[in-house]
Protein backbone atom coordinates (compact mmCIF):
# COMPACT_ATOMS: atom_id res chain seq x y z
CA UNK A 1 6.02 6.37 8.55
CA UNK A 2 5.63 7.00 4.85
CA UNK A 3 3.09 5.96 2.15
CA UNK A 4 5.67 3.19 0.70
CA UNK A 5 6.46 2.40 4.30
CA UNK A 6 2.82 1.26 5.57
CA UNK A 7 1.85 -0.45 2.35
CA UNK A 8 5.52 -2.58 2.17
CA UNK A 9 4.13 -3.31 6.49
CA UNK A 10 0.96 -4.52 5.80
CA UNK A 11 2.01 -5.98 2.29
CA UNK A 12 4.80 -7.93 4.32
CA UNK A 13 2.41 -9.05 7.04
CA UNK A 14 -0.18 -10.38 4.36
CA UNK A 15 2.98 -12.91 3.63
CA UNK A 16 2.40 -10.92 -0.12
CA UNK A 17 5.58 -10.26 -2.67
CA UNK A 18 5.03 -7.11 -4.29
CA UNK A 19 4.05 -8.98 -7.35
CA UNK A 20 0.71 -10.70 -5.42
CA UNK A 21 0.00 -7.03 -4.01
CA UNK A 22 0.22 -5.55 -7.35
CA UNK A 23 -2.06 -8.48 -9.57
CA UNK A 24 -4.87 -8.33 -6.18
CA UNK A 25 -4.73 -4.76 -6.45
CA UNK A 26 -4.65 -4.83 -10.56
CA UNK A 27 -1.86 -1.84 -10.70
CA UNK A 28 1.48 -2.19 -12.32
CA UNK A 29 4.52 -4.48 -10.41
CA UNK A 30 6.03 -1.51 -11.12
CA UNK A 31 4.41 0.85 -9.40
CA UNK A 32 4.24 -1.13 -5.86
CA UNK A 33 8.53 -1.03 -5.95
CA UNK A 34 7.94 2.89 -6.71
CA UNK A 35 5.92 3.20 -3.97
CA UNK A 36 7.92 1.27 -1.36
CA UNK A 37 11.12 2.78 -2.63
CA UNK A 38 9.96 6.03 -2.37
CA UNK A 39 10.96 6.71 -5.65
CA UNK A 40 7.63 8.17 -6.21
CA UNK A 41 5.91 9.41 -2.62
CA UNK A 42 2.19 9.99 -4.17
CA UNK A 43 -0.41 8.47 -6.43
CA UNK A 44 -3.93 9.08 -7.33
CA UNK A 45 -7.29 7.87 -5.30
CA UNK A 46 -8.04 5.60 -7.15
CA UNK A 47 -4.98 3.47 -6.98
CA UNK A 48 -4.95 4.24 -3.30
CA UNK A 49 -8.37 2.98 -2.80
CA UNK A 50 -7.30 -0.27 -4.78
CA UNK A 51 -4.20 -0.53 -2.22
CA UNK A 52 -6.35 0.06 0.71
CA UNK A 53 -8.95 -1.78 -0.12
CA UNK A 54 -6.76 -4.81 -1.22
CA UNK A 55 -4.86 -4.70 1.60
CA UNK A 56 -7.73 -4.33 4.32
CA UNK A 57 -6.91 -1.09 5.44
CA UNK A 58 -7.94 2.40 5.06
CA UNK A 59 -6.98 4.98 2.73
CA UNK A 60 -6.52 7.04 5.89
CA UNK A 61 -4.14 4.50 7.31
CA UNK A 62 -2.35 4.83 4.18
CA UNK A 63 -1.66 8.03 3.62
CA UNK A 64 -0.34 8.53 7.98
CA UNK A 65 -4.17 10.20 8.40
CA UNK A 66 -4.17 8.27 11.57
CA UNK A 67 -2.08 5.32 13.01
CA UNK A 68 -4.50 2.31 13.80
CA UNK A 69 -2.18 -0.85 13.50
CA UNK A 70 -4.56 -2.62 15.83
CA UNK A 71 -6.37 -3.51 12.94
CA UNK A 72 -3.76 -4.91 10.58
């Protein structure tokens, strides 16, 4: 599973668009279709911790570290 992948997953199961993910998470709309798209497959730390964190997962989970869906 890819980057774009788990966030549109956990994005989906928070009953979020990718508009609420992006104004919680205070990143560009933008960026969030990028991601999920995979029309850009990377980003920097701090956005990811802003994902994670928004999201209530871990940057690990994120980025396919490990797969813990247990705690979605």
């Amino acid at each position: 599973m890819t980057l774009g992948e788990r966030i549109k997953l956990v994005r989906d199961q928070r009953g979020w668009n990718q508009q609420e993910l992006a104004r919680r998470a205070h990143v560009r709309p933008a960026l969030i279709s990028e991601l999920e798209g995979e029309r850009k497959t990377d980003t920097t730390g701090s956005v990811l911790r802003r994902l994670a964190r928004t999201l209530g997962v871990s940057v690990d989970y994120l980025i396919g570290m490990y797969v813990d869906e247990g705690n979605l």
